[in-house]
N, C-alpha and C. Protein backbone atom coordinates (compact mmCIF):
# COMPACT_ATOMS: atom_id res chain seq x y z
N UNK A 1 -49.37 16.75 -61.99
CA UNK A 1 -48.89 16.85 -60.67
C UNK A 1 -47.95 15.68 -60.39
N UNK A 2 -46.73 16.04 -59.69
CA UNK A 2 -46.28 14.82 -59.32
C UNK A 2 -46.29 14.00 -58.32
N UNK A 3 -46.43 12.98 -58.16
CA UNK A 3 -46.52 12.17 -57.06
C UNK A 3 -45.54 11.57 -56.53
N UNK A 4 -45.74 11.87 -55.57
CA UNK A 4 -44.31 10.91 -54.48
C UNK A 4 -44.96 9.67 -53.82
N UNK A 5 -43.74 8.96 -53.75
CA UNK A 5 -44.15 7.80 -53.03
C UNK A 5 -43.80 8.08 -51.86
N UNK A 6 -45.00 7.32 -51.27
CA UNK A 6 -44.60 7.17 -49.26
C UNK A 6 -43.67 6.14 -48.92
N UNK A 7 -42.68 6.56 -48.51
CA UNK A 7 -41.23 5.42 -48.12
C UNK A 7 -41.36 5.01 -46.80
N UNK A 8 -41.31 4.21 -46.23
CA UNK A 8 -41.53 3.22 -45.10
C UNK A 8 -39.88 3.97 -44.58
N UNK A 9 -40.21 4.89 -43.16
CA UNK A 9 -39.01 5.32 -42.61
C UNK A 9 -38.99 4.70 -41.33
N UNK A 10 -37.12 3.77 -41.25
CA UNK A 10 -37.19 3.45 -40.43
C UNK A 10 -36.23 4.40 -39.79
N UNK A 11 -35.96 3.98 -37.78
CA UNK A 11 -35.28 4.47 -37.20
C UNK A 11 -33.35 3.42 -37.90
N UNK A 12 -32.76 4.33 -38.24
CA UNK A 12 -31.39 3.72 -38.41
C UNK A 12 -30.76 3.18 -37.13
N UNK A 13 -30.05 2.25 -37.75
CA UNK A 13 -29.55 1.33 -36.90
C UNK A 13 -28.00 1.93 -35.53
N UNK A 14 -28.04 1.94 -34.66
CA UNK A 14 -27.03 2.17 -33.42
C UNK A 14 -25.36 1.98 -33.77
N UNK A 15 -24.80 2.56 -34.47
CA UNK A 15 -23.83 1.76 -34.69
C UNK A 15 -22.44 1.94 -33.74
N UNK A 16 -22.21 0.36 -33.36
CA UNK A 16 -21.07 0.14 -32.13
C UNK A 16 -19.93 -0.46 -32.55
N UNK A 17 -19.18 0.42 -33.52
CA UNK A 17 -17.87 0.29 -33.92
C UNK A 17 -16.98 0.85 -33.05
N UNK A 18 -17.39 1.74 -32.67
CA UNK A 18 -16.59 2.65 -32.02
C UNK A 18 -16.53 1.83 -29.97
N UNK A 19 -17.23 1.28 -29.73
CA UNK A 19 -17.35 1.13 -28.43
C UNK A 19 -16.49 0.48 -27.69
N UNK A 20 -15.79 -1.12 -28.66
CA UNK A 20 -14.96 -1.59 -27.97
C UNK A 20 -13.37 -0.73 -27.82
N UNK A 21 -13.49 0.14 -28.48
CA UNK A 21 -12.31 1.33 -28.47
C UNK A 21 -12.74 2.18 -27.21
N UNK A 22 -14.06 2.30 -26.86
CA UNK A 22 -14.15 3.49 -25.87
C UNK A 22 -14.24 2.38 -24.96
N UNK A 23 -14.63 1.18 -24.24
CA UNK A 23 -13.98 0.11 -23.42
C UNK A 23 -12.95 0.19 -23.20
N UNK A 24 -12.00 0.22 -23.83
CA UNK A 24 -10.38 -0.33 -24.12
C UNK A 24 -9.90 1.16 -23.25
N UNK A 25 -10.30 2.12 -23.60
CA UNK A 25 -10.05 3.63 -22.83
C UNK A 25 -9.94 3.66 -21.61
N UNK A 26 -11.44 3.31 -21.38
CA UNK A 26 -12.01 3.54 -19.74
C UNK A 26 -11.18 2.46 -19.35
N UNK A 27 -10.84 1.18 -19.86
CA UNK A 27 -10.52 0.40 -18.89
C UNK A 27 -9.06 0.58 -18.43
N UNK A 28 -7.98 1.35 -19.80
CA UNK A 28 -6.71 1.66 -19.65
C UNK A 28 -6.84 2.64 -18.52
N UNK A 29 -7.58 3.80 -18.47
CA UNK A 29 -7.65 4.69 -17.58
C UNK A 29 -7.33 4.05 -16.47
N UNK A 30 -8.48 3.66 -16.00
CA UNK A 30 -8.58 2.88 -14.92
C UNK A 30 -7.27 2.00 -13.87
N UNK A 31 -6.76 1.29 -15.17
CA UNK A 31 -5.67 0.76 -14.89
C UNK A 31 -4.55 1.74 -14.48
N UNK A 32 -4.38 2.67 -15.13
CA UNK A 32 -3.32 3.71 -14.76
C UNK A 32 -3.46 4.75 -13.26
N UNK A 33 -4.72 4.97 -13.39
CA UNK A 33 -5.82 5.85 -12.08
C UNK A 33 -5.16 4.88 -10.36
N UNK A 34 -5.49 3.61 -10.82
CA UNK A 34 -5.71 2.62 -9.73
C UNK A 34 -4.28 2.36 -9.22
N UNK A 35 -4.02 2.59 -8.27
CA UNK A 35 -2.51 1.88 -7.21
C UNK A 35 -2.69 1.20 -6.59
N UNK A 36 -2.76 -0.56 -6.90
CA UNK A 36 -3.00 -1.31 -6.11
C UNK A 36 -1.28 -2.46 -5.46
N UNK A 37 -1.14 -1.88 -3.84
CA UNK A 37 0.36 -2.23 -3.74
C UNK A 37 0.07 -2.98 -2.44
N UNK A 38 0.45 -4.57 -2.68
CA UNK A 38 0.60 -5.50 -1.45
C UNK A 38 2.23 -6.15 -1.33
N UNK A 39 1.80 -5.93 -0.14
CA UNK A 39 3.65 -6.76 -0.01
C UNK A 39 2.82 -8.38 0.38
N UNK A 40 4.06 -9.00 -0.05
CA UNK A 40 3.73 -10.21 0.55
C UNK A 40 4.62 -10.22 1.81
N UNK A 41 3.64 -10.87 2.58
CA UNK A 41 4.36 -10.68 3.85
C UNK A 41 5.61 -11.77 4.52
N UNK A 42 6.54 -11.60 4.75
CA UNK A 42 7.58 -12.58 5.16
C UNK A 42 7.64 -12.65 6.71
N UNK A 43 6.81 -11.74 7.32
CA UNK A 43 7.04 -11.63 8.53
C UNK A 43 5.64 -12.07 9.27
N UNK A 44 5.43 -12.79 10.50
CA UNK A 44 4.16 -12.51 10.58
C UNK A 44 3.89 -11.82 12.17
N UNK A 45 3.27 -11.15 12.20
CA UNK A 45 3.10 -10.90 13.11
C UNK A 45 1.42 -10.63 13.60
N UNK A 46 0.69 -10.14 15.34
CA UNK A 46 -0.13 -10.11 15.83
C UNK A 46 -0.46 -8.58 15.80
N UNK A 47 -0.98 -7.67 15.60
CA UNK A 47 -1.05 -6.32 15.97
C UNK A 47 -2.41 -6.03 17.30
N UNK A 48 -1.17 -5.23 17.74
CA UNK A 48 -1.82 -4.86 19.91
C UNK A 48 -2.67 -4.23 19.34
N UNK A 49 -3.84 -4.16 20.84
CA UNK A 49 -5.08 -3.28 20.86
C UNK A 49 -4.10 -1.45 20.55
N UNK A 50 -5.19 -0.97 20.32
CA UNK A 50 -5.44 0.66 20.95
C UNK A 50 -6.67 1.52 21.28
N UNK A 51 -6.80 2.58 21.58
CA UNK A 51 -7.77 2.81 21.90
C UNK A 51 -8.14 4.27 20.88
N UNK A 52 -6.89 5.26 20.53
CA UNK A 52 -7.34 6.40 19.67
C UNK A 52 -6.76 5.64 18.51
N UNK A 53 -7.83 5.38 17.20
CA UNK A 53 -7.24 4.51 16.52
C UNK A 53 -7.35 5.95 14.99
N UNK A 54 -6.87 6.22 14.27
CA UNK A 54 -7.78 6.94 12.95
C UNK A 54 -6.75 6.11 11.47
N UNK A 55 -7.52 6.52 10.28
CA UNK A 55 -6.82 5.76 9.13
C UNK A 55 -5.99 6.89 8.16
N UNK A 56 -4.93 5.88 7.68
CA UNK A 56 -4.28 6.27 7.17
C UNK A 56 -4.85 7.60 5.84
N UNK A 57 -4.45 8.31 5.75
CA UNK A 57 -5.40 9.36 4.69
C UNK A 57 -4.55 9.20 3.32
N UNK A 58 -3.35 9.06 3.33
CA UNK A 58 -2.31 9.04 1.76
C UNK A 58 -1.64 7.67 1.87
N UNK A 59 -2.46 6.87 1.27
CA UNK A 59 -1.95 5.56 1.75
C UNK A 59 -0.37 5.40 0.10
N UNK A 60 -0.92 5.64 -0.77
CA UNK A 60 -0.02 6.37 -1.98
C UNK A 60 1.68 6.34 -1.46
N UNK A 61 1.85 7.34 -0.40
CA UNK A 61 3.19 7.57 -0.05
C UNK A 61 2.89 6.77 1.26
N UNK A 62 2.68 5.84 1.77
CA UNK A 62 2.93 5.14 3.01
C UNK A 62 3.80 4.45 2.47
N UNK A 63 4.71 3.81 3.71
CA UNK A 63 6.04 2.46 3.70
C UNK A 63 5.43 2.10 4.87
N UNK A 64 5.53 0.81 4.48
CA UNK A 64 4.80 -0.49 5.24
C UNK A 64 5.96 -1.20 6.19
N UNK A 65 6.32 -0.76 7.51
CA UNK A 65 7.50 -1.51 7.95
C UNK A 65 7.05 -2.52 8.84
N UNK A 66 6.71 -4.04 8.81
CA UNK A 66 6.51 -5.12 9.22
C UNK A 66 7.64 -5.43 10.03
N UNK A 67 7.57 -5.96 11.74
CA UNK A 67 8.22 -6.19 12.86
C UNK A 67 7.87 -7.45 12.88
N UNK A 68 8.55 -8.95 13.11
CA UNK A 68 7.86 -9.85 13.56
C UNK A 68 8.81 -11.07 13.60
N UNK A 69 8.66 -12.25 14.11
CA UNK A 69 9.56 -13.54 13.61
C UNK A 69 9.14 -13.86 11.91
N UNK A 70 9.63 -14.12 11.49
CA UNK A 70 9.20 -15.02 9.92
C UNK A 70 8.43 -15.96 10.20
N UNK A 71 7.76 -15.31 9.04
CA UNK A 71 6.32 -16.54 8.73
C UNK A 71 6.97 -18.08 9.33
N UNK A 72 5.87 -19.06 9.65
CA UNK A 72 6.13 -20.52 8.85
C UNK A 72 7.05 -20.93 8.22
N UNK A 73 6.41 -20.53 6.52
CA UNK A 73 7.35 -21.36 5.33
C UNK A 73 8.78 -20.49 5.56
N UNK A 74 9.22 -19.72 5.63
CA UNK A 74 9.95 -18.84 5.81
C UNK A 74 11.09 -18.97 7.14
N UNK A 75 10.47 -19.65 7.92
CA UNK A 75 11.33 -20.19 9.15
C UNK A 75 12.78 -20.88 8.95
N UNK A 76 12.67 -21.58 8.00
CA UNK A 76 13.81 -22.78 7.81
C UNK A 76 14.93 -22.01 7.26
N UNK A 77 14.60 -20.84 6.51
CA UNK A 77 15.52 -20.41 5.96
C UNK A 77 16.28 -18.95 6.49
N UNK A 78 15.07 -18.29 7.06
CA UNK A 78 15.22 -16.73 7.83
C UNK A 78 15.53 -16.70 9.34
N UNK A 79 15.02 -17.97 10.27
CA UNK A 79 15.55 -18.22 11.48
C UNK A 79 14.43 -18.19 12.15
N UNK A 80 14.62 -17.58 13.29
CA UNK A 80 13.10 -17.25 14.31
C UNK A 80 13.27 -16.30 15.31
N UNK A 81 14.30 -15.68 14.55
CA UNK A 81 14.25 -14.17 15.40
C UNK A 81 13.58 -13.36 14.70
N UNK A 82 13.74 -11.90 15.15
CA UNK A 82 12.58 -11.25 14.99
C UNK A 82 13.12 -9.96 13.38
N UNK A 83 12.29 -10.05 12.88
CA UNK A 83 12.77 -9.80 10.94
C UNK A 83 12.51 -8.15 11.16
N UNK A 84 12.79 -7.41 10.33
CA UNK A 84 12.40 -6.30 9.60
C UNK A 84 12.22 -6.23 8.23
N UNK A 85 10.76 -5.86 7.77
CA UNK A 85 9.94 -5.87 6.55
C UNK A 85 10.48 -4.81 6.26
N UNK A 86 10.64 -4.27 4.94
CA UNK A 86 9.82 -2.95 4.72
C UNK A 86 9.15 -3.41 2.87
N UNK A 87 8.52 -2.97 2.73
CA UNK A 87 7.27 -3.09 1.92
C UNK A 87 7.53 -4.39 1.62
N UNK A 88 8.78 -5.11 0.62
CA UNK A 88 8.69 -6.50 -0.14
C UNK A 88 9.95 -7.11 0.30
N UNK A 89 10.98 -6.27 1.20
CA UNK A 89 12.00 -6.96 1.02
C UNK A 89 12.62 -7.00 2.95
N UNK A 90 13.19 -7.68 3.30
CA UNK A 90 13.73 -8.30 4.37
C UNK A 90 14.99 -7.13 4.73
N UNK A 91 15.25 -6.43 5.35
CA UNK A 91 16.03 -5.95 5.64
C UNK A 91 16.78 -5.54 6.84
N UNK A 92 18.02 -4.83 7.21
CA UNK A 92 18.40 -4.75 8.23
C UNK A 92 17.94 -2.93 9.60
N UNK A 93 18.52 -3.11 10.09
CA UNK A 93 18.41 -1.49 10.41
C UNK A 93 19.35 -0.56 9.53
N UNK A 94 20.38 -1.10 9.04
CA UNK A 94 21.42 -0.06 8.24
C UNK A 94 20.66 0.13 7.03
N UNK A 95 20.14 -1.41 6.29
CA UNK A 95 19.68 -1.16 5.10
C UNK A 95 18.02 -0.33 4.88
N UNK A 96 17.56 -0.24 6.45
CA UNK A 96 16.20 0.30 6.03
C UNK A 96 16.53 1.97 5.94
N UNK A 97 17.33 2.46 6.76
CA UNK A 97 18.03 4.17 6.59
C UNK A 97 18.37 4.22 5.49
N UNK A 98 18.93 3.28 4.85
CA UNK A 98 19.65 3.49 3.64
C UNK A 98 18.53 3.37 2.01
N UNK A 99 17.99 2.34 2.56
CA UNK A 99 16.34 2.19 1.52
C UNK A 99 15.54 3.76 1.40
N UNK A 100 14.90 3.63 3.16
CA UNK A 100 14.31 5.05 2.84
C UNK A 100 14.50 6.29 2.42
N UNK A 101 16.19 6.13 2.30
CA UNK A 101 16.74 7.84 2.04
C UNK A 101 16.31 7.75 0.47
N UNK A 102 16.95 6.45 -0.38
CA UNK A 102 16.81 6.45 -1.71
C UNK A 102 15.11 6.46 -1.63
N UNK A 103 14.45 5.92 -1.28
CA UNK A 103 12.96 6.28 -1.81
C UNK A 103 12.46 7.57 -1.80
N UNK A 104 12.88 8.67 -0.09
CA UNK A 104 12.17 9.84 -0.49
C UNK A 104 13.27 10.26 -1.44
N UNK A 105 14.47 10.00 -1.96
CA UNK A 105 14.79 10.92 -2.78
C UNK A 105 13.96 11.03 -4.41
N UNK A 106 13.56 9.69 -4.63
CA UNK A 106 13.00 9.49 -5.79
C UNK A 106 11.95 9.79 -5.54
N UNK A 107 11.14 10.37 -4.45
CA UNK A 107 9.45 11.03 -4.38
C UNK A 107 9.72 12.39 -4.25
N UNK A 108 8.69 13.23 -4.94
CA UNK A 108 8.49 14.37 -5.57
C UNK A 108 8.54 15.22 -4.03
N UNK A 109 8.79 16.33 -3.85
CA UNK A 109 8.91 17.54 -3.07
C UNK A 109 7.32 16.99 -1.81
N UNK A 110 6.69 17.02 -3.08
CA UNK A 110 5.10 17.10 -1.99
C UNK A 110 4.97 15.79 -1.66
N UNK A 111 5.51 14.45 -2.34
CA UNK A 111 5.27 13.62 -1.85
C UNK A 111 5.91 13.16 -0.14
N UNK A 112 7.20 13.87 -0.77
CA UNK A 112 8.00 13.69 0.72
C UNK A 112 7.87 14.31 2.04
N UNK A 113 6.87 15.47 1.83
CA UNK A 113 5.84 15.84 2.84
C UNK A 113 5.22 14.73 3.58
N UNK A 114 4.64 14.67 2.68
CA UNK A 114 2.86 13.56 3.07
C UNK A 114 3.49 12.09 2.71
N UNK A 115 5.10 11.49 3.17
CA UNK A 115 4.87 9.89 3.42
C UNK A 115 4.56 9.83 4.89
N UNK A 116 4.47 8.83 4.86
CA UNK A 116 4.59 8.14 6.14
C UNK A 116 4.99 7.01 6.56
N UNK A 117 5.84 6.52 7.49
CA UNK A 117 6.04 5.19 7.59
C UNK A 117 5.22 4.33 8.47
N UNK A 118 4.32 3.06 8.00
CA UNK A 118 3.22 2.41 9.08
C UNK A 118 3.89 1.34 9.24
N UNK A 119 4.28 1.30 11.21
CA UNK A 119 5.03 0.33 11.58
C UNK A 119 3.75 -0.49 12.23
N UNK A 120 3.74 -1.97 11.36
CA UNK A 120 2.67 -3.42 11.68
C UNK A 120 3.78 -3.93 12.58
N UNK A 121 3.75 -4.08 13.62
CA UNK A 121 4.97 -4.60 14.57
C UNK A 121 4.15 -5.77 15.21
N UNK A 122 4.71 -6.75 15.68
CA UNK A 122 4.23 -7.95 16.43
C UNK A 122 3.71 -7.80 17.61
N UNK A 123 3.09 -7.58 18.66
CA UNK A 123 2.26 -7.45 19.82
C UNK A 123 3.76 -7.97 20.89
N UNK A 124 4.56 -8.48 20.92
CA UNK A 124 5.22 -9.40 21.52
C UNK A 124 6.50 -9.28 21.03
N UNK A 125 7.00 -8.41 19.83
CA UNK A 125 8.32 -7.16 19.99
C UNK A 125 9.10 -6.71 21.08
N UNK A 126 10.09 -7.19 21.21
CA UNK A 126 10.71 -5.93 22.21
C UNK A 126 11.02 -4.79 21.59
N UNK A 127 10.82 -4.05 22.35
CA UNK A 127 11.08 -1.96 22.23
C UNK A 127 12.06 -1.82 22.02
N UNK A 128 13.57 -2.41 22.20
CA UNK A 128 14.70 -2.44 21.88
C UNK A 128 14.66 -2.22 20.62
N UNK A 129 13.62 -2.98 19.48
CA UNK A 129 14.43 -3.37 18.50
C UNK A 129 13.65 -1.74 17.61
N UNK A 130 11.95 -1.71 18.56
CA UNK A 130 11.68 -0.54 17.66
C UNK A 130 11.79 0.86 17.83
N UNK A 131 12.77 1.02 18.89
CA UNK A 131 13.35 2.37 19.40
C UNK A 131 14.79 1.98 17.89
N UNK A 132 15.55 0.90 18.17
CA UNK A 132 16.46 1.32 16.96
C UNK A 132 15.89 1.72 15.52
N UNK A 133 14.82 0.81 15.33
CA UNK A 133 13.75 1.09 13.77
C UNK A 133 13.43 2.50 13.94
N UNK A 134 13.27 3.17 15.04
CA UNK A 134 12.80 4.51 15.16
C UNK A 134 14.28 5.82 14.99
N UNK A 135 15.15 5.17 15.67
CA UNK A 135 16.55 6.14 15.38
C UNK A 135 16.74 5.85 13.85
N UNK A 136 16.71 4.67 13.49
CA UNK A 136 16.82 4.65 11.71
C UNK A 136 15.98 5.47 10.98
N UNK A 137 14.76 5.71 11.62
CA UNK A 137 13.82 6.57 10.72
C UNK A 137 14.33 8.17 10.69
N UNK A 138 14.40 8.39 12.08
CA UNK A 138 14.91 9.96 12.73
C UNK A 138 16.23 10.41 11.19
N UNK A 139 17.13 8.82 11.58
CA UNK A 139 18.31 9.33 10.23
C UNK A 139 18.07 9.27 9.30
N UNK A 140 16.77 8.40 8.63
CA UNK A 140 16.72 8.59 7.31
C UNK A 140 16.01 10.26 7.29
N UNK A 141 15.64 10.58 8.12
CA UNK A 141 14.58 11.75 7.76
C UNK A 141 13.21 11.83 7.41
N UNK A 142 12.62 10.14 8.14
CA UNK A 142 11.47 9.68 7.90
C UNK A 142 10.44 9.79 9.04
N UNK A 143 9.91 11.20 9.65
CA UNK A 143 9.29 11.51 10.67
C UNK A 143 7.78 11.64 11.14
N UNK A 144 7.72 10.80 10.04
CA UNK A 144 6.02 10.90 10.31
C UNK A 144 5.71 9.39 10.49
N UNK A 145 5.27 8.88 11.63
CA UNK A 145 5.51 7.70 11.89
C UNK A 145 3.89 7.22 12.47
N UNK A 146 3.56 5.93 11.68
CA UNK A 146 2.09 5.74 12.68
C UNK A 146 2.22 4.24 12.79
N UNK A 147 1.56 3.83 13.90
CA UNK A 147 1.91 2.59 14.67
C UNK A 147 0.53 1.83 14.45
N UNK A 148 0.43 0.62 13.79
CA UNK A 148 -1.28 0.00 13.48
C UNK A 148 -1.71 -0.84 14.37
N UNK A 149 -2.80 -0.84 14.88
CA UNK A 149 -3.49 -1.41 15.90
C UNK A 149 -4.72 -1.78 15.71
N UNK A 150 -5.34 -2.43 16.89
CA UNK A 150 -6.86 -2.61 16.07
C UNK A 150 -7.85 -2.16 17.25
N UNK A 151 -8.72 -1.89 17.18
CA UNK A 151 -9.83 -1.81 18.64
C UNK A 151 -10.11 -2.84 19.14
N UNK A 152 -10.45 -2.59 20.25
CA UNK A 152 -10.65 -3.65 20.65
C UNK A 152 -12.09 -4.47 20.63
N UNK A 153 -13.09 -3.53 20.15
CA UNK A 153 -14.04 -3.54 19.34
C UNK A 153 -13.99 -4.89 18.02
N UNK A 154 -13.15 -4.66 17.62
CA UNK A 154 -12.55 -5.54 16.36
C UNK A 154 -12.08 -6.82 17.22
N UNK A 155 -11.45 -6.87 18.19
CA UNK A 155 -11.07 -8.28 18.72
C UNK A 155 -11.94 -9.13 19.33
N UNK A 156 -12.96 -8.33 19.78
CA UNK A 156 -14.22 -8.79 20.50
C UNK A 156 -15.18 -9.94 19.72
N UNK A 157 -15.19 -8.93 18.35
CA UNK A 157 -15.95 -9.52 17.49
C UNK A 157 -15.66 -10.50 17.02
């Protein structure tokens, strides 16, 4: 008869060759998935109460148009009148019609649906300047317009 020997079976070992490759994945994903977009701000301004307040839903296609005097550091060189932002760069009323036309042209059919432009304006603005920011929008063809505020809930606190 033959005899077998009893072999001491272990559980084999986990092997994680493969993992820092499936890291490297998820984390590229991620990176590509994620839109993370801040302007730095050159302008500063206060934003007024309101009372019907709701949030932005496609923040993706928003333009960020900042109303305000220039920051501080920014004073000596920009003045202390009152600036127009739009997302990173300092601009005029001609140049923001002229910015926004080239941006929705470079956003896709559906994007140019669903932008919007969010005017952060200074509490202490004159209307003069954002009735013209508003005829600039009308000409660029930029009509979806929301104005940011805070509750007053939020100021309390």
């Amino acid at each position: 008869m033959v005899s077998f020997r009893k072999r001491e079976r272990e559980v084999p070992g986990l092997n994680t060759a493969a993992l820092p490759d499936l890291i490297f994945t998820v984390l590229f994903f991620f990176m590509i998935v994620t839109h993370m977009r801040q302007a730095d701000l050159k302008v500063q301004y206060k934003v007024p109460q309101g009372t019907e307040l709701d949030r932005l839903t496609h923040k993706q296609t928003a333009q960020y148009l900042y109303i305000g005097p220039a920051s501080k550091e920014l004073q000596p060189t920009l003045g202390t009148g009152t600036l127009i932002q739009l997302n990173d760069r300092i601009v005029t009323i001609d140049e923001l019609r002229d910015l926004l036309i080239v941006q929705r042209q470079q956003m896709s059919d559906e994007d140019c649906e669903q932008m919007v432009v969010s005017i952060r304006a200074d509490k202490n603005t004159d209307m003069g300047i954002i009735a013209e920011v508003k005829q600039a929008l009308r000409e660029a063809n930029a009509l979806r317009i929301s104005y940011a505020a805070v509750s007053k809930e939020e100021t309390n606190n």
